[in-house]
N, C-alpha and C. Protein backbone atom coordinates (compact mmCIF):
# COMPACT_ATOMS: atom_id res chain seq x y z
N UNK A 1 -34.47 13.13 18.01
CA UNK A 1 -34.90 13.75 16.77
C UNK A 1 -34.63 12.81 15.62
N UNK A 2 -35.21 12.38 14.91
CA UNK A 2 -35.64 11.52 13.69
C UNK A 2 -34.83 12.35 12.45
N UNK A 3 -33.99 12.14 11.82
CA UNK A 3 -33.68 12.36 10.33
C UNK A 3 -34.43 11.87 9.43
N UNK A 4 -35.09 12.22 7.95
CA UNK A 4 -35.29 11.52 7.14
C UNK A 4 -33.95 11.18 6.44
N UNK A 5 -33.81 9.45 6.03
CA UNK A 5 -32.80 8.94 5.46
C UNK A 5 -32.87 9.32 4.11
N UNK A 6 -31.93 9.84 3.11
CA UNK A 6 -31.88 10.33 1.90
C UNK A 6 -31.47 8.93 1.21
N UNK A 7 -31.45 8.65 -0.18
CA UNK A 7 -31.98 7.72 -0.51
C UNK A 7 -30.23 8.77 -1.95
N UNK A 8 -29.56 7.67 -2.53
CA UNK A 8 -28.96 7.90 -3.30
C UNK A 8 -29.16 8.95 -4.42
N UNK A 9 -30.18 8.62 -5.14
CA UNK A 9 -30.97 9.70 -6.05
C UNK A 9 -31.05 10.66 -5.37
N UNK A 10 -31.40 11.23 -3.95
CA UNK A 10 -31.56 12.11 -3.56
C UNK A 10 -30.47 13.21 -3.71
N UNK A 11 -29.17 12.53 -3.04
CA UNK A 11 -27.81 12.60 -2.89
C UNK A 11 -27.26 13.33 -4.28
N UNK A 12 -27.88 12.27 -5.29
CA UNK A 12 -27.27 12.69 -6.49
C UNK A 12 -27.34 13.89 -7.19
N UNK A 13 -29.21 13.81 -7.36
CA UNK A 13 -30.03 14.74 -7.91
C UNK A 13 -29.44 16.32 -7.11
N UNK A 14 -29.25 16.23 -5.78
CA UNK A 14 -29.15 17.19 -5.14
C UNK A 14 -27.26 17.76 -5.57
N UNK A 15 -26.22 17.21 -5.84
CA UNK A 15 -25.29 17.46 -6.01
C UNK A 15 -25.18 17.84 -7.36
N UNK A 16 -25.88 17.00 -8.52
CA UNK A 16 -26.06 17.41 -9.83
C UNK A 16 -26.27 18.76 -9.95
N UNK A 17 -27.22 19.31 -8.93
CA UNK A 17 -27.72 20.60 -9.27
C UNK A 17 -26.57 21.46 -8.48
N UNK A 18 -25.77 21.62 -7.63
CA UNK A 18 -24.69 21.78 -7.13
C UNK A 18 -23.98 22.30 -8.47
N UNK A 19 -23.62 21.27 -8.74
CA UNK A 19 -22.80 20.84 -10.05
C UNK A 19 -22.69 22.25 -10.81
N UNK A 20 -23.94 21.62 -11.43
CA UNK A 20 -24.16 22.78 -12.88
C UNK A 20 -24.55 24.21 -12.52
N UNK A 21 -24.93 24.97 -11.43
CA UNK A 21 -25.38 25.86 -11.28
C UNK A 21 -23.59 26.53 -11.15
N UNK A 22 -22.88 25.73 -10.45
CA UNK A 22 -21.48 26.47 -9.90
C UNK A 22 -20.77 26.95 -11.21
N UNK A 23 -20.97 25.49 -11.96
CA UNK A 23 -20.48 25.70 -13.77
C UNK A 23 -21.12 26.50 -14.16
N UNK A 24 -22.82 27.17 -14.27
CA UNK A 24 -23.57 27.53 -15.11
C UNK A 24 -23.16 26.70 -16.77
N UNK A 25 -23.18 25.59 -16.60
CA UNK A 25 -23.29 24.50 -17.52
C UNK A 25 -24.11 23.25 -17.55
N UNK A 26 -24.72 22.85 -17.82
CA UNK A 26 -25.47 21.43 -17.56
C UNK A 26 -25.45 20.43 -17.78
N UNK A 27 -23.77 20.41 -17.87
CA UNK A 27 -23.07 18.88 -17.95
C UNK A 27 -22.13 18.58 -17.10
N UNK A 28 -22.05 17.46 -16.94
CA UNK A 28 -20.88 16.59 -15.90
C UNK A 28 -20.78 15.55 -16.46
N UNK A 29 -19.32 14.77 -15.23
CA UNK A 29 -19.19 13.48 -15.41
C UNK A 29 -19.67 12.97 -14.05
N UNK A 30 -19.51 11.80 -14.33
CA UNK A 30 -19.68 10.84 -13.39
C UNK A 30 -18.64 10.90 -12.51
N UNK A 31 -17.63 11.49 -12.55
CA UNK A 31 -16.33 11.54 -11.21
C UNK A 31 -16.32 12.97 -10.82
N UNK A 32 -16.80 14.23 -11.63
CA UNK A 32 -17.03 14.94 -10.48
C UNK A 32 -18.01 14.92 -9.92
N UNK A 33 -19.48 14.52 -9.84
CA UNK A 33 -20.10 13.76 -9.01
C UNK A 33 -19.79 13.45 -7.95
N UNK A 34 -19.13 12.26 -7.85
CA UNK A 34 -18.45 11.50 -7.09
C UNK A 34 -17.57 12.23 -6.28
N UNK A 35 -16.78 13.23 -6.92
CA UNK A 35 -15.98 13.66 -6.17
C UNK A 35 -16.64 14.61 -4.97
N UNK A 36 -17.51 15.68 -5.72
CA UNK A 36 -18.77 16.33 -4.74
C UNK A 36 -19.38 16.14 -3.95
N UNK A 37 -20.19 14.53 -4.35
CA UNK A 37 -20.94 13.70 -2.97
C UNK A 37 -19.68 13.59 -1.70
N UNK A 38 -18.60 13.24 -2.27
CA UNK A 38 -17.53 12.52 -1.32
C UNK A 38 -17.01 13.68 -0.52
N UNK A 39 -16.87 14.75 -1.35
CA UNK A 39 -16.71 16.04 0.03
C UNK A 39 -18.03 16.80 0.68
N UNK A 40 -18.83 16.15 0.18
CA UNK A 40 -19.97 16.49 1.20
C UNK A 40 -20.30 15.51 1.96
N UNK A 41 -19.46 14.05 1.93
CA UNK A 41 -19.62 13.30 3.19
C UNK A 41 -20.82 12.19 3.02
N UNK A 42 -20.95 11.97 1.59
CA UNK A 42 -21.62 10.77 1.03
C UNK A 42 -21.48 9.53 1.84
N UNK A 43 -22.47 8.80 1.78
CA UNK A 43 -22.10 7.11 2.58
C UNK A 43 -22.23 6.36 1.57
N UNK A 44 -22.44 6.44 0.04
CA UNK A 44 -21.99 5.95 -0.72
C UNK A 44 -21.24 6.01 -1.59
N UNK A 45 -21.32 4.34 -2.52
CA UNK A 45 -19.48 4.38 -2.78
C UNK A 45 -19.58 4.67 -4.33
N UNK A 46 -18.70 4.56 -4.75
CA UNK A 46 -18.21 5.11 -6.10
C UNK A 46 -19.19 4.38 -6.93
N UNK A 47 -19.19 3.04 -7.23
CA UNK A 47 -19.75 2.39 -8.06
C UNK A 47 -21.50 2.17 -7.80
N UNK A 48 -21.94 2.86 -6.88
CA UNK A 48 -23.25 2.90 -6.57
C UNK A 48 -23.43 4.34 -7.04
N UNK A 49 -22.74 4.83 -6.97
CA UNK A 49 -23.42 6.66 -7.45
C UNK A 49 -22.84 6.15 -9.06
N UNK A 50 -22.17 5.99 -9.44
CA UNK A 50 -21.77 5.17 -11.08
C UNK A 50 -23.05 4.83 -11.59
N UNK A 51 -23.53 3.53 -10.70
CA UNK A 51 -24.48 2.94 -11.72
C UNK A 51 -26.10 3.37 -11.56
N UNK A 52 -26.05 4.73 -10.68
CA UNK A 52 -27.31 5.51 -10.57
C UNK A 52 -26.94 6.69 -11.78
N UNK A 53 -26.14 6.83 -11.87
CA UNK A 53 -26.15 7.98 -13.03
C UNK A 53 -26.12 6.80 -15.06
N UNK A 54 -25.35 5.94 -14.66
CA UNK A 54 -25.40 5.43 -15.69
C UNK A 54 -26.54 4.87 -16.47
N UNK A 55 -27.12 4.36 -14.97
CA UNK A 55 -28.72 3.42 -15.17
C UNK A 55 -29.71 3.95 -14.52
N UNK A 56 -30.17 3.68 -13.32
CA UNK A 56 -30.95 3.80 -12.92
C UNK A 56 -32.02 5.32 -12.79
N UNK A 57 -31.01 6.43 -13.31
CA UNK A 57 -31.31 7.60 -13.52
C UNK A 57 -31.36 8.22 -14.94
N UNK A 58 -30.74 7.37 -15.73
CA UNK A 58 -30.44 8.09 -17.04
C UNK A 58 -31.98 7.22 -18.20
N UNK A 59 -32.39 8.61 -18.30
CA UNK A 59 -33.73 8.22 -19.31
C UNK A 59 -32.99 7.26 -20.43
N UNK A 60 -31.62 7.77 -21.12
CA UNK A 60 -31.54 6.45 -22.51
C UNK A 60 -30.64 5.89 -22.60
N UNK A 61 -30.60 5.27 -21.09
CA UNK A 61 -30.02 4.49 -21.16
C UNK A 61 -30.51 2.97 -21.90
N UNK A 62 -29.55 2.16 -22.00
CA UNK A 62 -29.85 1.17 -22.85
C UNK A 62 -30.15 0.10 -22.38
N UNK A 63 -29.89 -0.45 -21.49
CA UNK A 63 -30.46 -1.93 -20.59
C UNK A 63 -30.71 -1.16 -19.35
N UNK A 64 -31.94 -1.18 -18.86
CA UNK A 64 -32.53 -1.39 -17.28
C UNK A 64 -32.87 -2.41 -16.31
N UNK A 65 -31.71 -2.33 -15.74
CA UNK A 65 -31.85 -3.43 -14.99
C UNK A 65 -32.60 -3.39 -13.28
N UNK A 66 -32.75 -2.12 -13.22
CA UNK A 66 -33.69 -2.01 -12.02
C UNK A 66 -34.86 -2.41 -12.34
N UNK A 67 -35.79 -2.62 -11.10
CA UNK A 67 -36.98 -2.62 -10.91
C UNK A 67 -37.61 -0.95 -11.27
N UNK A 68 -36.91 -0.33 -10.54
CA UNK A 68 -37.45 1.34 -10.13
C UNK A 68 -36.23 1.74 -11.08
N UNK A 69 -36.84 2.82 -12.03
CA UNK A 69 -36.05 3.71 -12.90
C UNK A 69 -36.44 4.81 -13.02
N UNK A 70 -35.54 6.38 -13.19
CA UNK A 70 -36.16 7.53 -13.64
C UNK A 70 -35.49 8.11 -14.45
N UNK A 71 -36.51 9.01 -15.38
CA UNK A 71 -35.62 9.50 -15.88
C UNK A 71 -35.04 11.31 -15.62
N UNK A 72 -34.27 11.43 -14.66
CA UNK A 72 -33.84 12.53 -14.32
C UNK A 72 -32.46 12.75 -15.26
N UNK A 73 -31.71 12.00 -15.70
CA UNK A 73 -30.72 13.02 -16.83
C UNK A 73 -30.25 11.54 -18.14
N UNK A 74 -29.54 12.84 -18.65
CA UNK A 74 -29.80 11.74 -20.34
C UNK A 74 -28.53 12.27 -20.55
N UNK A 75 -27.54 10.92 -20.66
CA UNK A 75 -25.80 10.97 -21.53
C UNK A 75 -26.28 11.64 -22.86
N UNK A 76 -24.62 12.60 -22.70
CA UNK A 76 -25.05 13.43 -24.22
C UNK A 76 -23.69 12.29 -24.62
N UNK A 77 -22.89 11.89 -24.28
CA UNK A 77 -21.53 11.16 -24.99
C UNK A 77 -21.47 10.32 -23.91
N UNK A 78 -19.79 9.82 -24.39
CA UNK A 78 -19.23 8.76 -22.92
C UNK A 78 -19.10 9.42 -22.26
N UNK A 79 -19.12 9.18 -21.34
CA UNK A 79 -19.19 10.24 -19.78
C UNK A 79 -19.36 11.18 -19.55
N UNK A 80 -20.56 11.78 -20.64
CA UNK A 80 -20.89 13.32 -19.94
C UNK A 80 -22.52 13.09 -19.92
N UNK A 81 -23.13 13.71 -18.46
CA UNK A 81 -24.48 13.68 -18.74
C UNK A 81 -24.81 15.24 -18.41
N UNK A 82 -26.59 15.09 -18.69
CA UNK A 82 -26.98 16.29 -18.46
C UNK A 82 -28.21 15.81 -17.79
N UNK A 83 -28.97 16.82 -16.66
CA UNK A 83 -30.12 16.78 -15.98
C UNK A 83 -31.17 17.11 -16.93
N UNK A 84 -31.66 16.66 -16.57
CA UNK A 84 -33.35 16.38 -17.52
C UNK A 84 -34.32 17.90 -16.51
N UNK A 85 -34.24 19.19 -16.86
CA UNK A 85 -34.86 20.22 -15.93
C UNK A 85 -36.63 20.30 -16.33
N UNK A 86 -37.22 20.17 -15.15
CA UNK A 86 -38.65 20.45 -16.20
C UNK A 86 -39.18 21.43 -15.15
């Protein structure tokens, strides 16, 4: 039987919403994140789920350094973001 491989964003996006629904709030940091993926048994590491929320996911952010960017959530301060819901 074949798994589809989930892809970090997936991981993320999917715990983000974890996140905020448990809070009924629509903010986090970047370490409970981290901490969430990691008890659900994430295969990635800290500084890769870091620099998907910092960059590669965050609409304003300020330098993009990926190729591939989205914008699924937008820092309201230092270390708090929020999901972009549409």
């Amino acid at each position: 039987m074949l798994t589809e491989k989930k892809t970090c964003r997936d991981e993320l996006l999917s715990a983000v919403r974890n996140l905020i629904s448990s809070k009924a709030k629509n903010e986090f940091s970047i370490k409970e994140v981290v901490n969430f993926m990691n008890v659900q048994g994430t295969g990635f590491k800290k500084g890769t789920i870091g620099n998907h929320i910092r960059y590669r996911c965050c609409a304003n952010a300020r330098k993009r350094y990926h190729a591939t960017n989205y914008d699924d959530l937008i820092r309201l301060e230092s270390g708090l973001y929020s999901l972009i819901i549409r």
